[in-house]
Protein backbone atom coordinates (compact mmCIF):
# COMPACT_ATOMS: atom_id res chain seq x y z
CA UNK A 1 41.12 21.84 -3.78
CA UNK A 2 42.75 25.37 -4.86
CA UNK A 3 45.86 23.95 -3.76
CA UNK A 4 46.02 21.16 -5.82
CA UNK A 5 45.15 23.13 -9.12
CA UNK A 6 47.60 25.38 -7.97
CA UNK A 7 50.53 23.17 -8.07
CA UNK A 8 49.00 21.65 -10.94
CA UNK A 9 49.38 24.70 -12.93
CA UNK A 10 53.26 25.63 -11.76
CA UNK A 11 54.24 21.97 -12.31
CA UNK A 12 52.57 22.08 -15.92
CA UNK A 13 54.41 25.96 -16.61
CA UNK A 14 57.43 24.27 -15.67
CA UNK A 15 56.83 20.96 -17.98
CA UNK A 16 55.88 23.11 -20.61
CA UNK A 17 59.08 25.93 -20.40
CA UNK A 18 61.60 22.52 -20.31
CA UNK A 19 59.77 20.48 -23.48
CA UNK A 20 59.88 23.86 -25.46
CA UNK A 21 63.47 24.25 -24.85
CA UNK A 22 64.09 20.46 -25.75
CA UNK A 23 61.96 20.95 -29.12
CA UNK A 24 63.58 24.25 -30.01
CA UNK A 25 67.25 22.62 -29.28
CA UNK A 26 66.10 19.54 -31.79
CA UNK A 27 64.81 21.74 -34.52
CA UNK A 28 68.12 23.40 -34.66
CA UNK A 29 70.19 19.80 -34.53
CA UNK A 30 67.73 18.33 -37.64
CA UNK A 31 69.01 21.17 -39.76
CA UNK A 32 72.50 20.65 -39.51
CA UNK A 33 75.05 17.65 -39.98
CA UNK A 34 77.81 17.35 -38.00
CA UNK A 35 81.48 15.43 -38.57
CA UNK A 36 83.27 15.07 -35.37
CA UNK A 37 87.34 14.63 -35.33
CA UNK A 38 89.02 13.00 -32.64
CA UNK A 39 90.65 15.78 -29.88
CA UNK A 40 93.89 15.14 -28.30
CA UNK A 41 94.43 14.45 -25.08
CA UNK A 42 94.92 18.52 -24.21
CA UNK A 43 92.00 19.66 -25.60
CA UNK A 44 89.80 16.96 -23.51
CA UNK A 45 91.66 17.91 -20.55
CA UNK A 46 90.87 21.81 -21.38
CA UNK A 47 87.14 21.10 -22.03
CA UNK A 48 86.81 18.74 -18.59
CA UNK A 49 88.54 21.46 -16.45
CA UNK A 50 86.30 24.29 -18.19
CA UNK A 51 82.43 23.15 -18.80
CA UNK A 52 82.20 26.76 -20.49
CA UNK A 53 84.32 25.92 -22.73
CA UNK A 54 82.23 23.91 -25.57
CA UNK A 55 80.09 27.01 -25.47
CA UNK A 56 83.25 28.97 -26.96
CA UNK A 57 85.21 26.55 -28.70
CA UNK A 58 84.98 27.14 -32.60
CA UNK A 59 83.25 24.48 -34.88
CA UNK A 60 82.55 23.76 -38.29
CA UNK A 61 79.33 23.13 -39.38
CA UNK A 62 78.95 21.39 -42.57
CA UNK A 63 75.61 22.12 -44.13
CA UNK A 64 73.19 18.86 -45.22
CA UNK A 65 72.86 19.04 -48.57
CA UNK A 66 72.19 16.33 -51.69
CA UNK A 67 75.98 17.19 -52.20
CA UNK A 68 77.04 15.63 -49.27
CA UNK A 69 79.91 13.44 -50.76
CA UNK A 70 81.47 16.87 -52.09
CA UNK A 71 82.73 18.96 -48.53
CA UNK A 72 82.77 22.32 -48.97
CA UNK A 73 84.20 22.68 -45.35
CA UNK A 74 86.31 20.56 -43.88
CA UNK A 75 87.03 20.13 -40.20
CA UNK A 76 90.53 21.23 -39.14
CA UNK A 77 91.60 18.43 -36.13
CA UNK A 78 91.48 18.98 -32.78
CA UNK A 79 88.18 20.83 -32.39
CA UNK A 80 84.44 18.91 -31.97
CA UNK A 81 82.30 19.61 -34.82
CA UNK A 82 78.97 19.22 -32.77
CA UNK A 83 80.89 20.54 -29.45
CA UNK A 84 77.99 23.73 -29.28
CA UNK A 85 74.91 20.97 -29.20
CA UNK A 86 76.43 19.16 -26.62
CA UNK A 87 77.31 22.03 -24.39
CA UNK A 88 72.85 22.97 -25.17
CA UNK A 89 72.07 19.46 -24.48
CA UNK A 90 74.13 19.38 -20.93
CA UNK A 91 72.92 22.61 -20.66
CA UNK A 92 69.15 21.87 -21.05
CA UNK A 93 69.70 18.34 -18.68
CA UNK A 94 71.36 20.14 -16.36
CA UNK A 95 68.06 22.79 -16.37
CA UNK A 96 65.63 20.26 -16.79
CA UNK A 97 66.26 18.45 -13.30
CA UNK A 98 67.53 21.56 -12.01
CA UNK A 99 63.81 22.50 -12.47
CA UNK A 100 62.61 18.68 -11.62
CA UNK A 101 64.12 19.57 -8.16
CA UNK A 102 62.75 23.47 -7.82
CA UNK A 103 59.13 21.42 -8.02
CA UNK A 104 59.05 20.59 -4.21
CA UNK A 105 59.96 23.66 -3.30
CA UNK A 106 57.46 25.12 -5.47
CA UNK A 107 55.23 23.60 -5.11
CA UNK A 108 55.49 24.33 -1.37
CA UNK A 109 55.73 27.42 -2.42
CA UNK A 110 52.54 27.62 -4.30
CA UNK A 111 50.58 25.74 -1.04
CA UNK A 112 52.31 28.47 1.29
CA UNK A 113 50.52 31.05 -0.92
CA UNK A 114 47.15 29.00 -1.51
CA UNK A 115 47.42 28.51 2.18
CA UNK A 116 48.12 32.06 3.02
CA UNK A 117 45.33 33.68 0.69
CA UNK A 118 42.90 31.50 2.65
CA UNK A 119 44.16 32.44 6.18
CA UNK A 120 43.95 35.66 4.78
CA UNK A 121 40.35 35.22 3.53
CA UNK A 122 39.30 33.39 6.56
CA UNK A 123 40.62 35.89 8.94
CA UNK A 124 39.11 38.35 6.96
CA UNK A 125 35.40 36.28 6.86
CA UNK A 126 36.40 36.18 10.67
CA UNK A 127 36.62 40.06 11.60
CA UNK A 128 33.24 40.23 9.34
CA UNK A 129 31.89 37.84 11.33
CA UNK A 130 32.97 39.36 14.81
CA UNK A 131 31.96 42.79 13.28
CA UNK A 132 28.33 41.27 12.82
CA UNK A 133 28.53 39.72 16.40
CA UNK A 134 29.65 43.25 17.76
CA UNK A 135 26.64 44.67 15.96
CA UNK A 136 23.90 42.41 17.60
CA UNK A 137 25.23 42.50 20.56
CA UNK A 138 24.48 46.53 20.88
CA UNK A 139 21.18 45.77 19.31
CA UNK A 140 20.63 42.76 21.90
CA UNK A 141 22.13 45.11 24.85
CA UNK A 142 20.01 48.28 23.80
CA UNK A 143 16.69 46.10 23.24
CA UNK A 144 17.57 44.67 26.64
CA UNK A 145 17.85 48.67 28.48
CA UNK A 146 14.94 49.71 26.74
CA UNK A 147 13.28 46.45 27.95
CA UNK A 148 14.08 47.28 31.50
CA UNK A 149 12.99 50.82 31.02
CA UNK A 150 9.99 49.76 29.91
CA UNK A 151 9.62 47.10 32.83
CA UNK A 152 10.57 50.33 35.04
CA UNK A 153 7.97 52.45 33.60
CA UNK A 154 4.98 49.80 34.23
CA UNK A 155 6.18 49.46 37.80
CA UNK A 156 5.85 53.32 37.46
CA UNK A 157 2.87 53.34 36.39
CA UNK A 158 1.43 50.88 38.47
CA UNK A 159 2.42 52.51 41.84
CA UNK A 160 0.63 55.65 40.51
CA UNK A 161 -2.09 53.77 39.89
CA UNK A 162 -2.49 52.04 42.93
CA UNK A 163 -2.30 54.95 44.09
CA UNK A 164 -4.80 56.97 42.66
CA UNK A 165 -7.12 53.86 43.17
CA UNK A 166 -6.25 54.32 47.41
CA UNK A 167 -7.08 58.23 46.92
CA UNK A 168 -10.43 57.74 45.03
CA UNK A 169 -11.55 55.18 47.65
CA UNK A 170 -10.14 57.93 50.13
CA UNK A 171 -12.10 60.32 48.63
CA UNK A 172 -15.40 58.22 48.38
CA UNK A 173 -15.14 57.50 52.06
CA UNK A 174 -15.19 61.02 52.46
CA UNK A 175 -18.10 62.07 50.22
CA UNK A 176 -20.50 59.17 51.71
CA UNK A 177 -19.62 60.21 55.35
CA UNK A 178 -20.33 63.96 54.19
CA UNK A 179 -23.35 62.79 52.67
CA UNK A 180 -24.46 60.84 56.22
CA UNK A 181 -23.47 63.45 58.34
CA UNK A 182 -25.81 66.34 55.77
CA UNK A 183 -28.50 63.80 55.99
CA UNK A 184 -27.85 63.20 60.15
CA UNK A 185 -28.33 67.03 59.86
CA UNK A 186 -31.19 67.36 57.78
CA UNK A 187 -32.56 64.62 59.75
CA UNK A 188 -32.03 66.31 63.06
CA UNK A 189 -33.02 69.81 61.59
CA UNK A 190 -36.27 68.30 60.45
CA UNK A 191 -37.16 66.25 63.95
CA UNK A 192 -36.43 69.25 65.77
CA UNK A 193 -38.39 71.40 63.73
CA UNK A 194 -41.18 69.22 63.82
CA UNK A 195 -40.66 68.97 67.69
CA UNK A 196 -41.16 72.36 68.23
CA UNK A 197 -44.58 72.48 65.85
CA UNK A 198 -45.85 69.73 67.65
CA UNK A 199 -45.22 71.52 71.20
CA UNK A 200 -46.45 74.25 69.65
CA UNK A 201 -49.41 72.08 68.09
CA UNK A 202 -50.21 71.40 72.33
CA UNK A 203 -49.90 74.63 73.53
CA UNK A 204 -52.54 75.55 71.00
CA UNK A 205 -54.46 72.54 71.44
CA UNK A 206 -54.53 73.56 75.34
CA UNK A 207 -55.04 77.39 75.09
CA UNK A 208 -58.05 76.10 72.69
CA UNK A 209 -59.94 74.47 75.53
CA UNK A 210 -58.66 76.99 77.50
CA UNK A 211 -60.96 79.10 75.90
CA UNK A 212 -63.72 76.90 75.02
CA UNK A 213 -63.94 75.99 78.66
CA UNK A 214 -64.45 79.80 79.30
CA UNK A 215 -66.54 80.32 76.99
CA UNK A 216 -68.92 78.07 77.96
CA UNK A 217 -68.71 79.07 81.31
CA UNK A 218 -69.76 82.79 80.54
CA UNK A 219 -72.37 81.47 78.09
CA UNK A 220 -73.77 79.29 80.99
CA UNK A 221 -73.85 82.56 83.30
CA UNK A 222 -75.24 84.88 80.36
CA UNK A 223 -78.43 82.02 80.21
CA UNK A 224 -79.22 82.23 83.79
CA UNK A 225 -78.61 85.95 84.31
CA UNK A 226 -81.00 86.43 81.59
CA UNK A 227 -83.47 83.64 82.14
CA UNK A 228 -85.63 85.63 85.03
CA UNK A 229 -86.64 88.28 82.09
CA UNK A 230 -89.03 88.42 79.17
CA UNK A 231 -89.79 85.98 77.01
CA UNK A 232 -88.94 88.15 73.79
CA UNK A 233 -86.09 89.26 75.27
CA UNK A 234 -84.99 86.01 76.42
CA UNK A 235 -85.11 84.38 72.70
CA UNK A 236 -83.52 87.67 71.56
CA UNK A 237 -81.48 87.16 74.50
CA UNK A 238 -80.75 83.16 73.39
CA UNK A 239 -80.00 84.04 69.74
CA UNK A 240 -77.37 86.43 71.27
CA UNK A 241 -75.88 83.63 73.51
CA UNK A 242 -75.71 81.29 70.15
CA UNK A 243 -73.66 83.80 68.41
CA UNK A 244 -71.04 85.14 71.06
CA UNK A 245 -69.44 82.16 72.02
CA UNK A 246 -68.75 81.43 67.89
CA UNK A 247 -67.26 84.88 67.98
CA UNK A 248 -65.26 84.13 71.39
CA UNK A 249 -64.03 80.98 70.13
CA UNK A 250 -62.70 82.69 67.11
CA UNK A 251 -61.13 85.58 68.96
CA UNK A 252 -59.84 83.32 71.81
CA UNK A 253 -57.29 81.04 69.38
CA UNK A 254 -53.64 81.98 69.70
CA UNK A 255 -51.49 83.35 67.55
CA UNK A 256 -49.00 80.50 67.32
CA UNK A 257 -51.28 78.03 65.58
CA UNK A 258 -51.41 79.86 62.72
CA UNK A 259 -47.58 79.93 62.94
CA UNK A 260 -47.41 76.07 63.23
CA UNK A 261 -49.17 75.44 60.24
CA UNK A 262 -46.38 77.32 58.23
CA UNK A 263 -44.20 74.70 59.02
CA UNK A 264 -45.82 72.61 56.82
């Protein structure tokens, strides 16, 4: 489309440059009149081998004027009155198709450039548009590393993790086997502990009718070593016999059942 108004506007400057010429060349003929004489053969010869020559040949130009039957010129034979027009006329024919051919070329001329300020513009749109491209594709390319950075880091993270989860289970093993083997040792501390009071417990228990056994026995022999005396004296005697074997029970327990009991 720029094209076309392109050409359109060099083919109208050109239109336009030739029809002002034309119009200018008229309004110069309408204010004259010319009278034309017949040349000789020479001076047809001399203006056919010379084109330039009408535009230098002398001429009379005879004014138009309501006095036109009175000359006051008259035209001396052998030169063309109106020789100048026709040498402007040729002239402008010769520059009218000179330009009716230059259009082609023009407007090939004018497409060339039309067509070059577009390749221009379009290569131009083109390096923006690979600039752009360039652009996102660091963007795309650093998203993409920090991406697999980040994909690195969570693998990172969960290898530590796993880890730490392997070392607290570690590490709970180890406290509830601590704690089984303190309570296997409490538990052991406390049996034998209450092993030994309750051996303890026996020996006392034995050593107790140890001594009960004895006592009785010297109570029994108190009662019939003092049965053959006096009545008096065998009450007295009795009372006595109710009260020693209390005290001998008393002083006959060992010391290690008071020692068992602070076990307890």
């Amino acid at each position: 489309m720029k094209t076309l108004v392109l050409l359109a506007c060099v083919t109208l400057a050109y239109c336009g440059k030739t029809k002002k010429q034309i119009l200018d060349q008229q309004h110069i003929i309408d204010g004259y009149e010319f009278e034309y004489a017949a040349p000789d053969a020479s001076a047809l010869s001399l203006i056919e081998s010379n084109p330039h020559y009408v535009d230098v040949a002398p001429a009379v130009a005879v004014a138009a004027s309501s006095h036109h039957s009175s000359h006051s010129h008259l035209a001396r034979p052998g030169y063309s009155v109106g020789g100048p027009l026709a040498s402007i006329a040729k002239g402008a024919a010769e520059q009218a198709h000179t330009q009716l051919n230059q259009q082609p070329s023009a407007a090939g001329q004018a497409a060339y450039v039309a067509k070059n300020t577009l390749a221009q513009a379009a290569a131009q749109s083109a390096a923006t548009a690979a600039a752009a491209l360039a652009g996102k594709q660091v963007i795309v390319m650093g998203l993409e590393q920090q991406s697999r950075d980040a994909h690195v880091a969570v693998d990172g993270e969960k290898q530590q993790l796993q880890q730490a989860q392997r070392a607290a289970a570690a590490a709970k093993n180890a406290a509830q086997q601590a704690m089984h083997q303190v309570q296997l040792a409490a538990a052991r501390l406390d049996f034998e502990t209450t092993q030994a009071a309750a051996q303890k417990a026996a020996n006392a228990a034995q050593a107790a009718q140890g001594n009960a056994a004895a006592a009785a026995a010297h109570a029994a022999k108190t009662a019939a070593a003092t049965s053959a005396g006096h009545h008096p004296s065998s009450l007295h005697a009795g009372h006595v016999i109710e009260i020693e074997p209390t005290l001998s029970l008393a002083n006959a327990l060992p010391v290690d059942g008071y020692e068992y009991k602070g076990y307890y």
